[in-house]
C-alpha atoms as a PDB file:
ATOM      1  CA  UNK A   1     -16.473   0.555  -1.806  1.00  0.00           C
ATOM      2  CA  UNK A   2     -14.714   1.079   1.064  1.00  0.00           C
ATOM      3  CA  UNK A   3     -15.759   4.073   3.552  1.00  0.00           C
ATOM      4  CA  UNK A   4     -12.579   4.884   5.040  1.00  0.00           C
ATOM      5  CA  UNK A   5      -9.063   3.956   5.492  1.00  0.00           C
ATOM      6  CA  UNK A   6      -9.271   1.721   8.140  1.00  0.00           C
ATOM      7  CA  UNK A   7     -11.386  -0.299   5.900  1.00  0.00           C
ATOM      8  CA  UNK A   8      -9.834  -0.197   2.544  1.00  0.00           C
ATOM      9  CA  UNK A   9      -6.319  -1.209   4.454  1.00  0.00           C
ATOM     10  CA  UNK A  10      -8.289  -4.271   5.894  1.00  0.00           C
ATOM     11  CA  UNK A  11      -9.177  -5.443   2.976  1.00  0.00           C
ATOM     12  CA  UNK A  12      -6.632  -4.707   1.227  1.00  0.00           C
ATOM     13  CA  UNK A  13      -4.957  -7.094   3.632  1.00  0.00           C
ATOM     14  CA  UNK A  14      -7.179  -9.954   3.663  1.00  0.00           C
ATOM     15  CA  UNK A  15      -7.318 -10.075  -0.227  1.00  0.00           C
ATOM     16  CA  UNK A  16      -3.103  -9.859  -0.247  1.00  0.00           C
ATOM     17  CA  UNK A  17      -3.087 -13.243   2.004  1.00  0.00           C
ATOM     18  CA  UNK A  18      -5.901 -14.904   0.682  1.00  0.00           C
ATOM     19  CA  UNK A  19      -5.156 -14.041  -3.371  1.00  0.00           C
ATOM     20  CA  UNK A  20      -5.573 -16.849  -5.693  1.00  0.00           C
ATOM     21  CA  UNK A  21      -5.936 -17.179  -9.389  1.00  0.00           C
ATOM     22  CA  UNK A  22      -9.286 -17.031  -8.806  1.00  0.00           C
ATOM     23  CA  UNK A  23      -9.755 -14.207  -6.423  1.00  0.00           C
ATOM     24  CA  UNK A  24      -7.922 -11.701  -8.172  1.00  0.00           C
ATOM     25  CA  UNK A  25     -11.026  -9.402  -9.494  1.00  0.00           C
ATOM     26  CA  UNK A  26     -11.681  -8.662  -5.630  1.00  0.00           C
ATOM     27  CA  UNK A  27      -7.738  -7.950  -5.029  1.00  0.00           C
ATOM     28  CA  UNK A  28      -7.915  -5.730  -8.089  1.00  0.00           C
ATOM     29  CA  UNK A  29     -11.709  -4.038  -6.705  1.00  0.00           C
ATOM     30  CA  UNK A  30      -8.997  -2.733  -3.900  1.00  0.00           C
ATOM     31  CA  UNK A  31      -7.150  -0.797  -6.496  1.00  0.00           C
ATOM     32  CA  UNK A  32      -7.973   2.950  -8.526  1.00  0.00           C
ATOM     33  CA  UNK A  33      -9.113   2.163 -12.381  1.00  0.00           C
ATOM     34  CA  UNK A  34      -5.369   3.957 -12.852  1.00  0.00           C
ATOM     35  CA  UNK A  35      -3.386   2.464 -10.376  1.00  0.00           C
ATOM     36  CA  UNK A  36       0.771   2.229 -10.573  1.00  0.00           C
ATOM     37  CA  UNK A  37       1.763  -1.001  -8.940  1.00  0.00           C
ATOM     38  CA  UNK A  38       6.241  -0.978  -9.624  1.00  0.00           C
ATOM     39  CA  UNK A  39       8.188  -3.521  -8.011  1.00  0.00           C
ATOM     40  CA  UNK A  40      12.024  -4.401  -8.565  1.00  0.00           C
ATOM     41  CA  UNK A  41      10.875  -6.007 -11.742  1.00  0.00           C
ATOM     42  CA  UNK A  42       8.761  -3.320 -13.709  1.00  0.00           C
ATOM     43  CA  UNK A  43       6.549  -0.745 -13.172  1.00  0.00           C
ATOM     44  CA  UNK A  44       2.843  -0.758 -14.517  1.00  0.00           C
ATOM     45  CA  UNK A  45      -0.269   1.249 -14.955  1.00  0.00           C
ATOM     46  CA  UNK A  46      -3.931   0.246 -14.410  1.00  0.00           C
ATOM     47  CA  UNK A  47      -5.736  -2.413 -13.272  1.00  0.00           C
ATOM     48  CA  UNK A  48      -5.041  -4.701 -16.029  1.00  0.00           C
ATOM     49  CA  UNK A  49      -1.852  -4.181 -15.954  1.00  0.00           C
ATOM     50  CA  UNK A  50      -1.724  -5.250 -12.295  1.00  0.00           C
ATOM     51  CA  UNK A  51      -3.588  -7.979 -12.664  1.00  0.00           C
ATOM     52  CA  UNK A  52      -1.294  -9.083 -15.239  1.00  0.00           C
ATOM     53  CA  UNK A  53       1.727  -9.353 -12.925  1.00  0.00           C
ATOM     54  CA  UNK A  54      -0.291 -11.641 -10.126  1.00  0.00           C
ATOM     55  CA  UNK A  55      -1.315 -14.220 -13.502  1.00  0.00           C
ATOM     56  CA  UNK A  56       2.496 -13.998 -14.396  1.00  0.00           C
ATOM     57  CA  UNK A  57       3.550 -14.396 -10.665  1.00  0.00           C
ATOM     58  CA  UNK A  58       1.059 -17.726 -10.824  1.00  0.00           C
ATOM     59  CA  UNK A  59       2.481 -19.069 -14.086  1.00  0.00           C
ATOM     60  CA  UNK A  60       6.219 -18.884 -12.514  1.00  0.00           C
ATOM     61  CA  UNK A  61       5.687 -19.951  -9.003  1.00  0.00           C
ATOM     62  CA  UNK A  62       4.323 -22.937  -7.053  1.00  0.00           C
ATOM     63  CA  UNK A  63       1.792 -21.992  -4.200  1.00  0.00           C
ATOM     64  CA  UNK A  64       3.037 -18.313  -3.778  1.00  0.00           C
ATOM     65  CA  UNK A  65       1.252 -16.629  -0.724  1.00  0.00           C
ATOM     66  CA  UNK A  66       1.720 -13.621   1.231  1.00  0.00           C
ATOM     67  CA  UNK A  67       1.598 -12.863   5.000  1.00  0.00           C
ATOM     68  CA  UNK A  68       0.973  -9.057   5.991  1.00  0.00           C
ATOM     69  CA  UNK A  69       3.363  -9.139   9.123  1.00  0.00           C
ATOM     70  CA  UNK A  70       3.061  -5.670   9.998  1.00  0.00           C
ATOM     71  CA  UNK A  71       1.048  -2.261   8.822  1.00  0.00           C
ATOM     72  CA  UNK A  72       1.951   1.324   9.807  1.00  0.00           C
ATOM     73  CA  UNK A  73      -0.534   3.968   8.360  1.00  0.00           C
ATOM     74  CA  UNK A  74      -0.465   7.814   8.438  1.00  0.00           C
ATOM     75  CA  UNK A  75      -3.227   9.994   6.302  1.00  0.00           C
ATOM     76  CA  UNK A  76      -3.678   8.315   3.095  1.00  0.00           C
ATOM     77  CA  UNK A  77      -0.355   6.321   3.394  1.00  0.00           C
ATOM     78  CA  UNK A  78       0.367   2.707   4.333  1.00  0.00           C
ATOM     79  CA  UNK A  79       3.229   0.285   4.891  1.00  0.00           C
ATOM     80  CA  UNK A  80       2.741  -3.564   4.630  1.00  0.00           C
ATOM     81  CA  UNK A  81       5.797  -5.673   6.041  1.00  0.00           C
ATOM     82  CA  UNK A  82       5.070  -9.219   4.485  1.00  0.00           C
ATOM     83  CA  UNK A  83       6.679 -12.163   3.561  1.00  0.00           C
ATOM     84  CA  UNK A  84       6.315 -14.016   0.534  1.00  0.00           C
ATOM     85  CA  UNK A  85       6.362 -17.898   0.349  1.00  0.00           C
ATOM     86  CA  UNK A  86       6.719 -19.726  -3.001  1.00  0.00           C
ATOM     87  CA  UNK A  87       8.323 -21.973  -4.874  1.00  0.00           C
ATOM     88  CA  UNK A  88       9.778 -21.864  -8.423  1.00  0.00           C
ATOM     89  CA  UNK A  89       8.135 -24.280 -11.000  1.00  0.00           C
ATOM     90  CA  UNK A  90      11.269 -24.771 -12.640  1.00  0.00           C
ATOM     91  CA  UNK A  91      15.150 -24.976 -10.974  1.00  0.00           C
ATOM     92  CA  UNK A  92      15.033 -25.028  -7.232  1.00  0.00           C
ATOM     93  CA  UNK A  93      11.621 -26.388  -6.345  1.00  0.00           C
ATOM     94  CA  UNK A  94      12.391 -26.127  -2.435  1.00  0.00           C
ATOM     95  CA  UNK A  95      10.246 -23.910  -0.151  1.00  0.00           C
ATOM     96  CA  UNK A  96      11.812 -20.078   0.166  1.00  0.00           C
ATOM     97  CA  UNK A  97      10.356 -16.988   1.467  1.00  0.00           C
ATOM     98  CA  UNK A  98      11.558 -13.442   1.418  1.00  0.00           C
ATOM     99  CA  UNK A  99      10.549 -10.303   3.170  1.00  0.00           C
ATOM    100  CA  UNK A 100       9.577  -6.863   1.407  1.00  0.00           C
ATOM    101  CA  UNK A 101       7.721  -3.774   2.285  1.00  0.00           C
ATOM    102  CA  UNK A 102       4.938  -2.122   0.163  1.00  0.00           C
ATOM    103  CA  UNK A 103       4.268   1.256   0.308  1.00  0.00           C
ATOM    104  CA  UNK A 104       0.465   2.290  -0.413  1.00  0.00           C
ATOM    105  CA  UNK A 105      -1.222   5.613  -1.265  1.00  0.00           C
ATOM    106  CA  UNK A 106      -4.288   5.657  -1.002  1.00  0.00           C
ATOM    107  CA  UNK A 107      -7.001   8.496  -3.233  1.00  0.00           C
ATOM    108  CA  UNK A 108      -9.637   9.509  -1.724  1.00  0.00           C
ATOM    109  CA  UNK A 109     -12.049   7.290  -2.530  1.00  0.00           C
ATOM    110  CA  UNK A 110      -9.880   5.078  -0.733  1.00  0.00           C
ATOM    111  CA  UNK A 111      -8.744   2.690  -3.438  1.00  0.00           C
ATOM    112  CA  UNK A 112      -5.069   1.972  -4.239  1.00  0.00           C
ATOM    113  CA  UNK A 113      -3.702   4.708  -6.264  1.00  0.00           C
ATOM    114  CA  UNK A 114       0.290   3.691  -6.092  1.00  0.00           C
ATOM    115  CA  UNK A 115       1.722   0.156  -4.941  1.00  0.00           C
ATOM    116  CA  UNK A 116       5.692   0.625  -4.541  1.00  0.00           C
ATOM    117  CA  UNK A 117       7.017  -2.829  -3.382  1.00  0.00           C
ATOM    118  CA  UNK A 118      10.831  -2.987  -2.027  1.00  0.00           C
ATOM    119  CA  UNK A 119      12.263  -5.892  -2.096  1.00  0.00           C
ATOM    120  CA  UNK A 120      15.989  -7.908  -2.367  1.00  0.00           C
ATOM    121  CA  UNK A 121      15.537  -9.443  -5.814  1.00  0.00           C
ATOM    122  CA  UNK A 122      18.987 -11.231  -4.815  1.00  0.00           C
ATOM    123  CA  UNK A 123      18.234 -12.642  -1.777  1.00  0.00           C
ATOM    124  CA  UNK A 124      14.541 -13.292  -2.808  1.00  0.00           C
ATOM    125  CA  UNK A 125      15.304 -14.937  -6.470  1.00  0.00           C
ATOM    126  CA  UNK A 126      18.846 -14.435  -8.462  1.00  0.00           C
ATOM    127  CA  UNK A 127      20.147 -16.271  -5.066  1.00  0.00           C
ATOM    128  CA  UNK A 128      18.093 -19.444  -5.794  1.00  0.00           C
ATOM    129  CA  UNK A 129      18.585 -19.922  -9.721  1.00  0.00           C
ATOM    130  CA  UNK A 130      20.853 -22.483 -11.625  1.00  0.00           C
ATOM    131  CA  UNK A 131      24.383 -20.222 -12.882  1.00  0.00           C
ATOM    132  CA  UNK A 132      23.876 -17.245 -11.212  1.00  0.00           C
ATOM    133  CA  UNK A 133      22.733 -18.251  -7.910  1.00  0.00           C
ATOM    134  CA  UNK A 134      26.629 -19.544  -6.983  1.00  0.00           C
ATOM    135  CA  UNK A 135      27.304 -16.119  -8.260  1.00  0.00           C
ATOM    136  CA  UNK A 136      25.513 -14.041  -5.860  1.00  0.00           C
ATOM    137  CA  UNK A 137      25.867 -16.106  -2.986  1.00  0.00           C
ATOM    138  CA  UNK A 138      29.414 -15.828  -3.690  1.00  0.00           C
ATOM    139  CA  UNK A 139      29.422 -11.943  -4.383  1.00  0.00           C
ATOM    140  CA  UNK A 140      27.402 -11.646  -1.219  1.00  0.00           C
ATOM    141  CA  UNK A 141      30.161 -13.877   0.869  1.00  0.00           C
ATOM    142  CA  UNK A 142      33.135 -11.152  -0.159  1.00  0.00           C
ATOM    143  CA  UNK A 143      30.029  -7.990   1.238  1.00  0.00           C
END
């Protein structure tokens, strides 16, 4: 258990760019027992439930991995600026990355107690699929 927030955001860090199928009790040993992680996607309670999106995020994507660019911190709050690599299993199997911003409160035992990730679903996925990628690229040409 962490012992303050220096610590916790450390970690926190090295287990977001080092997460792997296998690693993802220690990711989750970052978070509170009641945790809300929401992302453009869904939003989510508990560990489990957390966990849950990473093993979905796995079965989707090839070699996904993020990279903590940035982190701004003030009290119990914290900003990660990351990119995302990956590619898609299925469709367009190139290389793509996206950047996104999470926004972290932390309790005060220093565990995760609400994950908000913000993020361009277009640019980051609609963009890249088979139908409605022409769509938003085009859509995004007429912006």
């Amino acid at each position: 258990m962490p012992s303050n927030l220096i610590d916790a955001v450390a970690e926190l860090k090295l287990q977001y760019e080092n997460v792997n199928p296998s690693s993802l009790d220690e990711l989750m040993n970052c978070y509170a027992p009641d945790a809300v992680f929401k992302d453009p996607f869904q939003e989510v309670y508990g560990r489990t439930e957390i966990r849950h999106i990473f093993l979905n995020m796995y079965e989707q994507l090839n070699q996904p991995t993020f990279m903590v660019r940035e982190i701004l911190h003030s009290d119990r709050q914290v900003a990660f600026l990351w990119d995302f690599h990956f590619s898609m299993k299925r469709w367009n199997k190139s290389p793509l990355k996206f950047t996104g911003v999470s926004w972290l409160y932390f309790d005060d035992q220093f565990f995760v107690a609400t994950h908000h990730d913000y993020w361009d679903p277009s640019a980051g996925i609609y963009e890249h699929l088979p139908l409605i990628g022409p769509l938003m690229r085009g859509l995004k040409s007429l912006a």
